[in-house]
Protein backbone atom coordinates (compact mmCIF):
# COMPACT_ATOMS: atom_id res chain seq x y z
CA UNK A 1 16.49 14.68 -10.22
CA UNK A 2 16.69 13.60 -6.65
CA UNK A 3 15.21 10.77 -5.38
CA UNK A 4 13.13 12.86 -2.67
CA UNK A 5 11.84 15.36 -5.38
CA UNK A 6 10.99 11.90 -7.59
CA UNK A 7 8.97 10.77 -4.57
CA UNK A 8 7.13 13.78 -4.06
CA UNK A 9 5.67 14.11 -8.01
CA UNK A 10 2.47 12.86 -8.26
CA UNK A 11 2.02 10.17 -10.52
CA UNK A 12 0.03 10.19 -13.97
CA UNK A 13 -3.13 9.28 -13.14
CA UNK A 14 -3.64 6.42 -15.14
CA UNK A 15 0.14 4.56 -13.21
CA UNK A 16 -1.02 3.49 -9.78
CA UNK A 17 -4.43 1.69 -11.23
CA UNK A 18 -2.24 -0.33 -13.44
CA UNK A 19 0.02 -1.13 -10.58
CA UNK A 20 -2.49 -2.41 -8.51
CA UNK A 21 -4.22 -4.26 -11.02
CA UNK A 22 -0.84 -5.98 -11.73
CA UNK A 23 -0.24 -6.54 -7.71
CA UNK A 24 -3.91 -8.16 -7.53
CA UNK A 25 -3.48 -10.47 -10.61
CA UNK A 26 -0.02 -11.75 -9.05
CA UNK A 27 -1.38 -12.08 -5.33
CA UNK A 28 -4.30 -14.24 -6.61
CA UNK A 29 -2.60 -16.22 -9.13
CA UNK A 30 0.60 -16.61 -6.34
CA UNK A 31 -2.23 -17.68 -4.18
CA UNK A 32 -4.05 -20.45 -6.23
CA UNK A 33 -1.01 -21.87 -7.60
CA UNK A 34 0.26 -25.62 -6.11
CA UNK A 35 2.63 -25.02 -2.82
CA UNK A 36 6.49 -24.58 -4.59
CA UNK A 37 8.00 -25.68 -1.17
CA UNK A 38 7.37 -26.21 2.11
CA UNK A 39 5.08 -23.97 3.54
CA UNK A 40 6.31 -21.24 6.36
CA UNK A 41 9.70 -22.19 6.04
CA UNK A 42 12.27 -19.14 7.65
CA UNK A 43 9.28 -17.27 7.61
CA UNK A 44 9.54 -16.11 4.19
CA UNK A 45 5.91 -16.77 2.97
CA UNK A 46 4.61 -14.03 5.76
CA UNK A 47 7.51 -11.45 4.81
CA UNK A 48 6.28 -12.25 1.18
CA UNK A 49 2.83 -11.62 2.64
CA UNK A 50 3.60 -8.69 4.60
CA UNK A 51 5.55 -7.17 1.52
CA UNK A 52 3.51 -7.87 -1.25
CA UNK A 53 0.50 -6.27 0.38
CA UNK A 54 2.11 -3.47 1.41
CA UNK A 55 3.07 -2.45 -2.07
CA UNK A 56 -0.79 -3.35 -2.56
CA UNK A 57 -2.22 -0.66 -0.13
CA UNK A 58 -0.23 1.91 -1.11
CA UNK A 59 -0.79 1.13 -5.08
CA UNK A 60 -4.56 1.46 -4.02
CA UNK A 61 -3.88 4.38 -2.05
CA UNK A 62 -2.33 6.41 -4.92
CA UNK A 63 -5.39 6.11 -7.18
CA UNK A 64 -6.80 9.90 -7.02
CA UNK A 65 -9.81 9.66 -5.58
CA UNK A 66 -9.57 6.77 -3.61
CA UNK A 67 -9.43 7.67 -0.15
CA UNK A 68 -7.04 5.43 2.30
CA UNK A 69 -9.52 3.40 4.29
CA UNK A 70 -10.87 2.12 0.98
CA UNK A 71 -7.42 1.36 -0.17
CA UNK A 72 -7.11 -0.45 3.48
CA UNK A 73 -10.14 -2.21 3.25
CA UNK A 74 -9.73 -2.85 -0.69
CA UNK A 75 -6.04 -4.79 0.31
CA UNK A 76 -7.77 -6.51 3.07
CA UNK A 77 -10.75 -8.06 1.13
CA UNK A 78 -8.22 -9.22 -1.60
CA UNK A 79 -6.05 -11.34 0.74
CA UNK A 80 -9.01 -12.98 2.17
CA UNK A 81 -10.52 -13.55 -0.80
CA UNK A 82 -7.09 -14.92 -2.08
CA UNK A 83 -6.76 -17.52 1.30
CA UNK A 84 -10.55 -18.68 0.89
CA UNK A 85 -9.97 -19.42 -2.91
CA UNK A 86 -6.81 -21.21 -1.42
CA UNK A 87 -8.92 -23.65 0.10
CA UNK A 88 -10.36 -25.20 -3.19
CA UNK A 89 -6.89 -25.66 -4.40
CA UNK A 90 -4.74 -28.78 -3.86
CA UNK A 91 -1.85 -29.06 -1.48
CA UNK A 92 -3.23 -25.57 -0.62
CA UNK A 93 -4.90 -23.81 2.55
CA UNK A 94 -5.85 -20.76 3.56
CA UNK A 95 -4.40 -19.38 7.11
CA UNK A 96 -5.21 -16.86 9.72
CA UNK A 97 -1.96 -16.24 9.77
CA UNK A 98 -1.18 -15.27 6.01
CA UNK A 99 -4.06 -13.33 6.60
CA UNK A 100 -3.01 -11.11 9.43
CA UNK A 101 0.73 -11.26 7.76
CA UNK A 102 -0.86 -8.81 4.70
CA UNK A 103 -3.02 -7.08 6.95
CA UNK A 104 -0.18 -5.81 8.48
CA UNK A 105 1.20 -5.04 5.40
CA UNK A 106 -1.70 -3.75 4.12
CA UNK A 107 -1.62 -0.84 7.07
CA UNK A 108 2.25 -0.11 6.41
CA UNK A 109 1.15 0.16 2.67
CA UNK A 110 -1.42 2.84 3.25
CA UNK A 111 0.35 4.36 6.15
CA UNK A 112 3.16 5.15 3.54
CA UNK A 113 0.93 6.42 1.03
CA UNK A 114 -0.97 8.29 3.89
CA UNK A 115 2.72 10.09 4.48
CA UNK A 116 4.00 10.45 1.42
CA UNK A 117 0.67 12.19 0.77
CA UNK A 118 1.40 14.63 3.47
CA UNK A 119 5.07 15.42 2.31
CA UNK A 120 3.40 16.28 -0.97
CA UNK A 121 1.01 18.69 0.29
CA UNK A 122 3.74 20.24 2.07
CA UNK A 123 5.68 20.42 -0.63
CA UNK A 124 3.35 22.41 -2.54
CA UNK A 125 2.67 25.00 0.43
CA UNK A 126 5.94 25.50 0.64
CA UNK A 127 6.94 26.35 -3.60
CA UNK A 128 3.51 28.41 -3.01
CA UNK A 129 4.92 30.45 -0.35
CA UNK A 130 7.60 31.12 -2.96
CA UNK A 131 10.18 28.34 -1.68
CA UNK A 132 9.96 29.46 2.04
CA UNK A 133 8.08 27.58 4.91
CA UNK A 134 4.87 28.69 5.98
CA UNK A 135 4.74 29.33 9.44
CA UNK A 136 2.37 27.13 11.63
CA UNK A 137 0.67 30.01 13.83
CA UNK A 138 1.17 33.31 14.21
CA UNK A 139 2.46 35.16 17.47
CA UNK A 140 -0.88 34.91 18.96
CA UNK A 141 -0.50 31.19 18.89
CA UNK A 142 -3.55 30.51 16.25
CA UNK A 143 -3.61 28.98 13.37
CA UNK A 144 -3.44 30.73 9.98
């Protein structure tokens, strides 16, 4: 099986729930554990950020029925919830900018999803149509 018809399955239903759970328990237990090193350094801890909400959103964004500005919204509430808890934690502090950093991975997360949800509906048109392409308007120029 290719890699672009593994990406276009859908998943079980019960995979992507699981997954985010799993993503949420390590982003707030990452979050309220002491500093491992100095913080910022190379800018790792906002590619971490950026990353490991990313995968976040578009976890969230796979759960059927679960519509992408929830899964947005969802990813953003759970890193500022993790950098306020960070406050009451030694050697720990919350930041604007770790904020923003999974924010913006947040949006790349569901942005993904939001694509890769696309590619699926295409995907489906097109083995309805029997394989071949549906065409986008007729010769009039309107829609089908």
């Amino acid at each position: 099986m290719t890699l672009v018809r593994l990406l276009l399955r859908q998943p079980p239903q019960w995979l992507p729930p699981l997954i985010a759970g799993l993503l949420m328990v390590s982003a707030l237990v990452g979050s309220l554990l002491p500093q491992m090193g100095p913080p910022g350094e190379y800018g790792i801890d906002k590619m971490v950020h950026v990353l490991g909400y990313a995968a976040l959103a578009f976890a969230l964004g796979e759960i059927r029925g679960l519509r992408w500005p929830w899964a947005l919204i969802l990813a953003l509430v759970i890193g500022g919830g993790a950098e306020l808890l960070q406050t009451a934690v030694p050697e720990r502090d919350g930041s604007w900018g770790d904020f923003f950093a999974g924010g913006l991975g947040a949006a790349l997360g569901v942005a993904v999803q939001v694509a890769l949800t696309q590619a699926r509906v295409q995907a489906r048109t097109i083995s309805a149509a029997g394989g071949k392409a549906l065409p986008l308007s007729d010769e009039s120029g309107k829609h089908p």
